[in-house]
N, C-alpha and C. Protein backbone atom coordinates (compact mmCIF):
# COMPACT_ATOMS: atom_id res chain seq x y z
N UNK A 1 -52.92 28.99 190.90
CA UNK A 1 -53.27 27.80 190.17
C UNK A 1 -52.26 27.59 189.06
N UNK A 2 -51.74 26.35 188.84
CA UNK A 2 -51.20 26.12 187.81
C UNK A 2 -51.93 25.41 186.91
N UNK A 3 -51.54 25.78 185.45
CA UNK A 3 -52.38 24.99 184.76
C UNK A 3 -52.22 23.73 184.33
N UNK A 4 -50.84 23.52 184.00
CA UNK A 4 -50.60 22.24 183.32
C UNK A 4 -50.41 21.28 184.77
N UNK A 5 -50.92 21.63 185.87
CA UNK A 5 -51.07 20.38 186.91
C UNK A 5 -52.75 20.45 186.98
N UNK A 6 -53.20 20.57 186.54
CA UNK A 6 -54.81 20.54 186.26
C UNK A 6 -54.89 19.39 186.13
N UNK A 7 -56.02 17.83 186.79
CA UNK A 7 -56.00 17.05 186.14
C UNK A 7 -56.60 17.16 184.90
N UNK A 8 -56.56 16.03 184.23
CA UNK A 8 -57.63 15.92 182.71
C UNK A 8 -58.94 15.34 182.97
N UNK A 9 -59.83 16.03 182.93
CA UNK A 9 -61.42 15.74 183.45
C UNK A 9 -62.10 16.73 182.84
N UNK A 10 -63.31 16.86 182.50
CA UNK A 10 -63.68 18.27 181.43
C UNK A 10 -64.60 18.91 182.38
N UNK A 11 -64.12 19.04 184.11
CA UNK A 11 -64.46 19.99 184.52
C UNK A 11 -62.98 21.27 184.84
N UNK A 12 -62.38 20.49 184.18
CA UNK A 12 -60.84 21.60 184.11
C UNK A 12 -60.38 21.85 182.32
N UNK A 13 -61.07 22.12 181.64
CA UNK A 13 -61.44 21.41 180.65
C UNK A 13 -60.87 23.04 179.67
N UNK A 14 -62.14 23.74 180.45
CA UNK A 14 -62.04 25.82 179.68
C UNK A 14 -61.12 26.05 180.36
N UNK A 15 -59.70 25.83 181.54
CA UNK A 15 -58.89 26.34 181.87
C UNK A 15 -57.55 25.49 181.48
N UNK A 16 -57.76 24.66 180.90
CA UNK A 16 -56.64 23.75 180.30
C UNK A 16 -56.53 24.26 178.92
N UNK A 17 -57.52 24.66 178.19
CA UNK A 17 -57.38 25.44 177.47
C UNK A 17 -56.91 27.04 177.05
N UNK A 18 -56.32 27.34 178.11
CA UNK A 18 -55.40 28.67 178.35
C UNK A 18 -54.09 28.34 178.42
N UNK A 19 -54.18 27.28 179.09
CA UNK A 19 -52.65 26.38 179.08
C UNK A 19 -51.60 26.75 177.49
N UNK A 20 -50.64 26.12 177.61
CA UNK A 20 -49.25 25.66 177.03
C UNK A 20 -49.21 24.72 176.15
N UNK A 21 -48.78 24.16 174.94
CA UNK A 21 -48.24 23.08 174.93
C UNK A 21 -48.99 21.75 174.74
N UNK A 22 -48.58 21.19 175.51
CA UNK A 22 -49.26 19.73 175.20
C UNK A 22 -50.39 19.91 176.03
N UNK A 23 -50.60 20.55 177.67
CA UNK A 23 -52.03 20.75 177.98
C UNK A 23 -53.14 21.58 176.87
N UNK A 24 -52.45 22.51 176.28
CA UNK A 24 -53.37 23.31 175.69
C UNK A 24 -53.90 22.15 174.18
N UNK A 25 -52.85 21.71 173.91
CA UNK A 25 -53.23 20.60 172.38
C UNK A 25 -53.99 19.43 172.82
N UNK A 26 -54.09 18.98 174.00
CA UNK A 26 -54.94 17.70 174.55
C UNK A 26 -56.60 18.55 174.83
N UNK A 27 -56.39 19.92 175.65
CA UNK A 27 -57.46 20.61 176.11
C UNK A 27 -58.38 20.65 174.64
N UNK A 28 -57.18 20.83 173.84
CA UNK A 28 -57.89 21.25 171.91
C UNK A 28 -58.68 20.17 171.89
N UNK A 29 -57.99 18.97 171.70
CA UNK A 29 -58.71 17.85 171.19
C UNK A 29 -59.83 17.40 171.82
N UNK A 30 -59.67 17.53 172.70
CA UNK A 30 -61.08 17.79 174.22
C UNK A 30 -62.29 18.44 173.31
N UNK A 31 -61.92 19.45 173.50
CA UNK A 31 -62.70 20.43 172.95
C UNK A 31 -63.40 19.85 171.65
N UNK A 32 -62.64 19.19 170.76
CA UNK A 32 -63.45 19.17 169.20
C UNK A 32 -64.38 17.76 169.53
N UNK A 33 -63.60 17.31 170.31
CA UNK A 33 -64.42 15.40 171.07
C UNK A 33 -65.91 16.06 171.59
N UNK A 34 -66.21 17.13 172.11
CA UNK A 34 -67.22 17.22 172.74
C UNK A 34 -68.26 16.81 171.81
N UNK A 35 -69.51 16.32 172.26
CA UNK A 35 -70.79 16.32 171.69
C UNK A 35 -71.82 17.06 171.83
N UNK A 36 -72.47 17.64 171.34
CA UNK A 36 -73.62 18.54 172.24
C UNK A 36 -73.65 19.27 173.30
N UNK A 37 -72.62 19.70 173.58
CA UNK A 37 -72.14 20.40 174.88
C UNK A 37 -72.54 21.73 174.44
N UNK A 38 -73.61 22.29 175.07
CA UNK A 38 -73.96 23.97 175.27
C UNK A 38 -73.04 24.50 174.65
N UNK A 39 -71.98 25.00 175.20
CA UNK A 39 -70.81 25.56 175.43
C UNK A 39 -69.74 25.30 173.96
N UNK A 40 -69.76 24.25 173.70
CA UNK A 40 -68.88 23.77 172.60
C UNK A 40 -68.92 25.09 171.60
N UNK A 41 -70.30 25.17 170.93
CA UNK A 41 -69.76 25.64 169.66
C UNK A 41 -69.59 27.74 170.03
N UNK A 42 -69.64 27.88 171.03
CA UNK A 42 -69.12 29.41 171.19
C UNK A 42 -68.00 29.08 172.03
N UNK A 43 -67.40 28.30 172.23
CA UNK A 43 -65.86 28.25 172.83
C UNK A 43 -64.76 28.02 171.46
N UNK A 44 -65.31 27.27 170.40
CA UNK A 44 -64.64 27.32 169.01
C UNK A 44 -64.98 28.00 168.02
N UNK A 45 -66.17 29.30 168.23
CA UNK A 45 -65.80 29.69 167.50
C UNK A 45 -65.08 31.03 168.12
N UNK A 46 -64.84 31.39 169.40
CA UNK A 46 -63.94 32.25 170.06
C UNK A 46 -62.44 31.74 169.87
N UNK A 47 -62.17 30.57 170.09
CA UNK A 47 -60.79 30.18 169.61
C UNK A 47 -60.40 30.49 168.22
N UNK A 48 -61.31 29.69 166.97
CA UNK A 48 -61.62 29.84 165.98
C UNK A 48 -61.28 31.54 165.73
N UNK A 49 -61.78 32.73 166.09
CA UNK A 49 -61.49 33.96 166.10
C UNK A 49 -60.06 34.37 166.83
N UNK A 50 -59.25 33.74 167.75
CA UNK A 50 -58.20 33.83 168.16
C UNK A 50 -56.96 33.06 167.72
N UNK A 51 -57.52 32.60 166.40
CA UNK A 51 -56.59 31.60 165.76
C UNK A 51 -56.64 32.86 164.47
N UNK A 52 -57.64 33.10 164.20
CA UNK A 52 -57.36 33.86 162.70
C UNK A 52 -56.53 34.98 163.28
N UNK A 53 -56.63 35.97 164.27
CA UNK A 53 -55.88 36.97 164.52
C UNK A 53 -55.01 36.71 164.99
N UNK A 54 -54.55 35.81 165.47
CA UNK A 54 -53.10 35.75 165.33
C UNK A 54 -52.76 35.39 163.79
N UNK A 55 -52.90 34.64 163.14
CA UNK A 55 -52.89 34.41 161.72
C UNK A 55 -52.45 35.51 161.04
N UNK A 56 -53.56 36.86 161.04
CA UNK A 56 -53.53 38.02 160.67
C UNK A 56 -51.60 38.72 160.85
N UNK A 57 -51.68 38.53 162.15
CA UNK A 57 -50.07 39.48 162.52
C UNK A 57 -49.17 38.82 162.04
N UNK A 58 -48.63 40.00 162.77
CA UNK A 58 -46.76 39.57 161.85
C UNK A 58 -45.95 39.70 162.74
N UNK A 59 -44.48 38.53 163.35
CA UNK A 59 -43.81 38.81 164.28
C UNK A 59 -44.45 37.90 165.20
N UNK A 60 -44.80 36.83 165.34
CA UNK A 60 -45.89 35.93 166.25
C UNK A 60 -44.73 35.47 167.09
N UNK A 61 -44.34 35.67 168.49
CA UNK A 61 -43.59 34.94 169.62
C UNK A 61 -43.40 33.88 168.88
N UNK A 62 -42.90 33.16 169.92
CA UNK A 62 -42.74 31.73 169.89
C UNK A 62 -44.11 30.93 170.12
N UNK A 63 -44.60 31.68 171.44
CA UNK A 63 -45.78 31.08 171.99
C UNK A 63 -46.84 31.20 171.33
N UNK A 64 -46.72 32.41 170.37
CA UNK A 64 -48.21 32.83 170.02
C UNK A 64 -48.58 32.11 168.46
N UNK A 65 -47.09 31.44 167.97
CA UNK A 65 -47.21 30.54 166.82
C UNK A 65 -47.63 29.16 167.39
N UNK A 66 -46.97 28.93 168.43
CA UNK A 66 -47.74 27.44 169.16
C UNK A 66 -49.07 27.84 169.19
N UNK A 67 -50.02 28.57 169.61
CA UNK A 67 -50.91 28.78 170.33
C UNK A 67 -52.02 28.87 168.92
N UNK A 68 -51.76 29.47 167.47
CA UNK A 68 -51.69 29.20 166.33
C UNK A 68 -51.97 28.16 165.95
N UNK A 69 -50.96 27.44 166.01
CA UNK A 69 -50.78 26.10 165.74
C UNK A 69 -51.68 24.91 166.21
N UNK A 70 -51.89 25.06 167.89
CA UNK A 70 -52.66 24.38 168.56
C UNK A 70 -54.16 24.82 168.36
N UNK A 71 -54.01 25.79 167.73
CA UNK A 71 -55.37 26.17 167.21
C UNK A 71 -56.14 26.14 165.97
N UNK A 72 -54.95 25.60 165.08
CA UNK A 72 -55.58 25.45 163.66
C UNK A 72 -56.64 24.37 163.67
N UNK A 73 -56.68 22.93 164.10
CA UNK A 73 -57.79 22.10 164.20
C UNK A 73 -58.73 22.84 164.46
N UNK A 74 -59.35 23.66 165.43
CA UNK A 74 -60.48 24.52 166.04
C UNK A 74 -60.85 25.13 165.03
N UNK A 75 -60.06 25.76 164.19
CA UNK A 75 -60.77 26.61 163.07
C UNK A 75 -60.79 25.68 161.94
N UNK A 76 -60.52 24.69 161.68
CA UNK A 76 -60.56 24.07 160.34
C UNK A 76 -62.15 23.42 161.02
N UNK A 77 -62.07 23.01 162.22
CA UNK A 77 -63.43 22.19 162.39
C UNK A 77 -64.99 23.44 162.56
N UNK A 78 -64.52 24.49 163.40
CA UNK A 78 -65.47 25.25 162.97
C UNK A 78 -66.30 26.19 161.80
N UNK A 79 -64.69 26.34 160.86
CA UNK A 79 -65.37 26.37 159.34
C UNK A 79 -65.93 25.38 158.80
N UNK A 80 -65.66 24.30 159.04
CA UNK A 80 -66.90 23.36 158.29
C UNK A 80 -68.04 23.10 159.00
N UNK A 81 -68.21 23.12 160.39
CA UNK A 81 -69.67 23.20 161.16
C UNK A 81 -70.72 24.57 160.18
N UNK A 82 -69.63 25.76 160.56
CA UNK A 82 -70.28 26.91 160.18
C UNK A 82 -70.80 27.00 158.30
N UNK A 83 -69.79 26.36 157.75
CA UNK A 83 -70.64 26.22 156.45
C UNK A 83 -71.47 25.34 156.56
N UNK A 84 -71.47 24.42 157.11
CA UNK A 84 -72.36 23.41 156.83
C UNK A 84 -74.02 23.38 157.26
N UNK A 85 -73.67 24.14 158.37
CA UNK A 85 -75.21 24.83 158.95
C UNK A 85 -75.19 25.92 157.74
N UNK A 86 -74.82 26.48 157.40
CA UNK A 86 -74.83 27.45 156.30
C UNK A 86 -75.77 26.51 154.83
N UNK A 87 -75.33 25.62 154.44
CA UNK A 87 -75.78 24.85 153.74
C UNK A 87 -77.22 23.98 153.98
N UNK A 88 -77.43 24.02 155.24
CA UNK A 88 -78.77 23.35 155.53
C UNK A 88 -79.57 24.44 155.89
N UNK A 89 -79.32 25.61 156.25
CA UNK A 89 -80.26 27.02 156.21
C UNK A 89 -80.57 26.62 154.72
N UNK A 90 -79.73 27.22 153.70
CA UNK A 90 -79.55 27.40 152.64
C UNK A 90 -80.64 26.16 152.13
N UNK A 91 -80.45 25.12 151.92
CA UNK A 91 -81.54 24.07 151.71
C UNK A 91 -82.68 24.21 152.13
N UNK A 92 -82.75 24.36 153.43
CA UNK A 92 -84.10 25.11 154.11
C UNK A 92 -84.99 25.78 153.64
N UNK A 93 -84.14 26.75 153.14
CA UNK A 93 -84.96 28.24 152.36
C UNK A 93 -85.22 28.11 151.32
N UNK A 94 -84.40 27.24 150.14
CA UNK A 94 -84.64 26.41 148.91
C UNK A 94 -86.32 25.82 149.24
N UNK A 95 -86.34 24.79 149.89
CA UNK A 95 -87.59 24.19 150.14
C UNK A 95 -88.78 24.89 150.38
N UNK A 96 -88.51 25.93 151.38
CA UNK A 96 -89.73 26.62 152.04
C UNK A 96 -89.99 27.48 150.86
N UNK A 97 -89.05 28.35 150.02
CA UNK A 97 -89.61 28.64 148.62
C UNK A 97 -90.34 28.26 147.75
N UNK A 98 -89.94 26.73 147.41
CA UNK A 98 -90.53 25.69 146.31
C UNK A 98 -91.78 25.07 147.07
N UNK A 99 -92.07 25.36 148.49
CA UNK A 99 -93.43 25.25 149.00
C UNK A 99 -94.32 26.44 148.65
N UNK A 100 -93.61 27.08 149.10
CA UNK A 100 -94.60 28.55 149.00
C UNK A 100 -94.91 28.26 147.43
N UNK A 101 -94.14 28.53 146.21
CA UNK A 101 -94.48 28.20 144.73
C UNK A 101 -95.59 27.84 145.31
N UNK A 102 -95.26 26.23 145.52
CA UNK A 102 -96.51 25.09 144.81
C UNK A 102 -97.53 25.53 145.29
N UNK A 103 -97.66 25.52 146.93
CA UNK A 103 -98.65 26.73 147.57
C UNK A 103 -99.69 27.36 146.31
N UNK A 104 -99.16 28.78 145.85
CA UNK A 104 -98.82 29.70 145.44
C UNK A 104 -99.61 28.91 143.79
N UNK A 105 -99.60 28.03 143.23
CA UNK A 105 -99.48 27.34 141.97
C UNK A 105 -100.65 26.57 142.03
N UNK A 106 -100.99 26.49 143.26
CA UNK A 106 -102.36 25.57 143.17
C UNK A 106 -103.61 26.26 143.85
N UNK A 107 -103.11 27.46 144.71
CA UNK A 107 -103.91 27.64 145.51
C UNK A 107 -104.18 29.40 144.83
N UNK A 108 -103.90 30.01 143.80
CA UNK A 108 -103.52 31.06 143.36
C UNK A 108 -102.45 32.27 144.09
N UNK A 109 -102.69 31.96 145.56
CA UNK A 109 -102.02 32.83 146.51
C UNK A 109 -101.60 31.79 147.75
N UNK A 110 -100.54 32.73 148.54
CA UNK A 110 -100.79 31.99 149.50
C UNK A 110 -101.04 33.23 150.55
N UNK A 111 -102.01 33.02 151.17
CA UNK A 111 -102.60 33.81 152.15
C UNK A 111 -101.74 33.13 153.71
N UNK A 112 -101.98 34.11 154.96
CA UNK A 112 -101.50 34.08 156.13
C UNK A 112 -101.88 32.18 157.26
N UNK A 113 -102.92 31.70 156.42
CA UNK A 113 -103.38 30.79 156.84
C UNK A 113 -102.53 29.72 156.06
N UNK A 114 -102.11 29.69 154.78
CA UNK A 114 -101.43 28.95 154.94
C UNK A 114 -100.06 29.07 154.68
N UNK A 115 -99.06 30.18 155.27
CA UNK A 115 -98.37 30.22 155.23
C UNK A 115 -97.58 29.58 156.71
N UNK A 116 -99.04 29.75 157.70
CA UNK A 116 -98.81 29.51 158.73
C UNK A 116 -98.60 27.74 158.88
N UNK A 117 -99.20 27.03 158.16
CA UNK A 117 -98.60 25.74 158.06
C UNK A 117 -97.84 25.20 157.52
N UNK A 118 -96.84 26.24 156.95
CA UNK A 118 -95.50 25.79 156.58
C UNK A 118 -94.35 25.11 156.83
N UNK A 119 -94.46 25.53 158.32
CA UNK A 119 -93.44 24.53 159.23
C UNK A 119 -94.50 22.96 159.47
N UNK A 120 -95.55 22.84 159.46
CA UNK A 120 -95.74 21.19 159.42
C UNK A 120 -95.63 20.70 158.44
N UNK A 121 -96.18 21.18 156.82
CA UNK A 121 -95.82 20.75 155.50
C UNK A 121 -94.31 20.78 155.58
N UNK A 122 -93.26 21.14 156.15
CA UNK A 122 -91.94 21.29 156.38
C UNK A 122 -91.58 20.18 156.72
N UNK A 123 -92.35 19.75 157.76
CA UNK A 123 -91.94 18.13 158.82
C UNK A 123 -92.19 17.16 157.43
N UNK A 124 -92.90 17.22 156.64
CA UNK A 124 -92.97 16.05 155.68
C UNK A 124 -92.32 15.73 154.77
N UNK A 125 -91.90 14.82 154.10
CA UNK A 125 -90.65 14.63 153.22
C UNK A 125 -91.08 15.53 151.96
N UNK A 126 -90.47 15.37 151.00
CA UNK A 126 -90.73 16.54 149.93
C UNK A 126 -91.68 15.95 149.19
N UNK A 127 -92.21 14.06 148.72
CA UNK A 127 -92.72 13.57 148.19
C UNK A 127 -94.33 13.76 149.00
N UNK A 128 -93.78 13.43 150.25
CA UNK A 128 -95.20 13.44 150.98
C UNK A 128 -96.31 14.83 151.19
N UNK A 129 -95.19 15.72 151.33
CA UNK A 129 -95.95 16.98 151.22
C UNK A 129 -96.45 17.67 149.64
N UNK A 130 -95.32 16.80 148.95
CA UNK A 130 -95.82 17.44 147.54
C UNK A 130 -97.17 16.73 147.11
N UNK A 131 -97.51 15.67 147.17
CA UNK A 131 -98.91 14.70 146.96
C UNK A 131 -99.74 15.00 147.63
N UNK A 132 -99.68 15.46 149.02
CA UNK A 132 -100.36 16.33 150.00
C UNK A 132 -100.98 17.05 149.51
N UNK A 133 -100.40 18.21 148.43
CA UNK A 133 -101.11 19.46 148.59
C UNK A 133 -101.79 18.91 147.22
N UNK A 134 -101.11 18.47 146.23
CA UNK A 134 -101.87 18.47 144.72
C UNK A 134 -103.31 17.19 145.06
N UNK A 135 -103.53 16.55 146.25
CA UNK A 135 -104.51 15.84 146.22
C UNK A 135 -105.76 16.53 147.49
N UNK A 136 -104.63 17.71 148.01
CA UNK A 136 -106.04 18.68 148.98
C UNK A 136 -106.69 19.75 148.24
N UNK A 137 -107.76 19.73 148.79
CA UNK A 137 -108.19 21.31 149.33
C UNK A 137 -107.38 22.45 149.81
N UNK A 138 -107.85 23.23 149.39
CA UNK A 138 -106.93 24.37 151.07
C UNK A 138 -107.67 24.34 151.96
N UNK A 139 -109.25 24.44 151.79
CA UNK A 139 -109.70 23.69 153.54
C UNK A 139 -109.38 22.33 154.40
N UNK A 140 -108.76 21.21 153.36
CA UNK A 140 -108.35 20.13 153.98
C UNK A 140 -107.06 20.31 154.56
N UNK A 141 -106.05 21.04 154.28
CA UNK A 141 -104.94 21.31 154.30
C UNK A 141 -105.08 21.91 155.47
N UNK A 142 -106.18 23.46 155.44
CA UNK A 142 -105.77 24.07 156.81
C UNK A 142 -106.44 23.75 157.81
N UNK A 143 -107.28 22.20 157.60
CA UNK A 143 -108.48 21.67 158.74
C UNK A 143 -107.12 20.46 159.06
N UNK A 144 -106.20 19.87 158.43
CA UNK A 144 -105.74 19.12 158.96
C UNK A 144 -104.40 19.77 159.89
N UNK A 145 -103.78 20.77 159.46
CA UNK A 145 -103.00 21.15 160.15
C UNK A 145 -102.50 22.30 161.24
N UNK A 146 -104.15 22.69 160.56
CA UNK A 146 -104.11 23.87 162.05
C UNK A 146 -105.02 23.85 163.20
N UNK A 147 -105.49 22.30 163.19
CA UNK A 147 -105.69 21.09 164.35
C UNK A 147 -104.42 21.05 165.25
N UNK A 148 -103.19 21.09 164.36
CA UNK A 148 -102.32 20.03 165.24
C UNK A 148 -101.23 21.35 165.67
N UNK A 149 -101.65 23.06 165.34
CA UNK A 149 -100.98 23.99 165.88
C UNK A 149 -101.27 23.83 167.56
């Protein structure tokens, strides 16, 4: 098989990406174009990891600075995916904290029952769930939402 006679179709898509050159820099851009593709974000961040180690050495071919090179987009785009999910965990856990508090602030504790409706008080905006709890019960709270477990 040769590679750079591969047509361009993204079922030749992970082997154009082993390629050379301008197949391997088109295969790149392929690659970051994808949307929701399974596959996408553990194929960049394996490139992404084969871009830093070469990075790392010293003495890089010719090819292995192209290959570098054609690879820096991949890692500039997967460090910002990867922080950025980093940042919405991070927000996440912010919130589910400042629930538990209020929880915790109105209810003296928060016991297993309602910790367990955390992820639906989660689904609600921060206004809606915050008026939520300061105008329930904890029996209204855990009669309305551990209905809808």
């Amino acid at each position: 098989m040769v590679i750079h006679q591969l047509p361009i179709h993204p079922d030749t898509l992970w082997l154009r990406l082993l390629g050379r050159g301008t197949v391997q820099r088109t295969a790149v851009t392929e690659l970051r174009a994808l949307a929701n593709h399974p596959l996408q974000r553990q194929a960049l961040a394996a490139l992404a990891q084969l871009q830093i180690t070469l990075q790392r050495r010293h003495n890089l071919s010719r090819s292995e600075q192209e290959i570098a090179m054609n690879l820096s987009p991949v890692y500039e785009q997967w460090l910002e995916e990867t922080l950025e999910r980093g940042r919405q965990e991070g927000r996440q856990e912010g919130e589910r904290i400042d629930l538990e508090a209020l929880l915790a602030a109105k209810f003296d504790h928060v016991d297993e029952d309602l910790v367990g409706i955390i992820p639906q008080l989660m689904a609600l905006s921060p206004h809606d769930r915050t008026r939520l709890i300061l105008r329930s019960s904890r029996q209204d709270l855990l009669a309305r939402f551990q209905g809808e477990a």
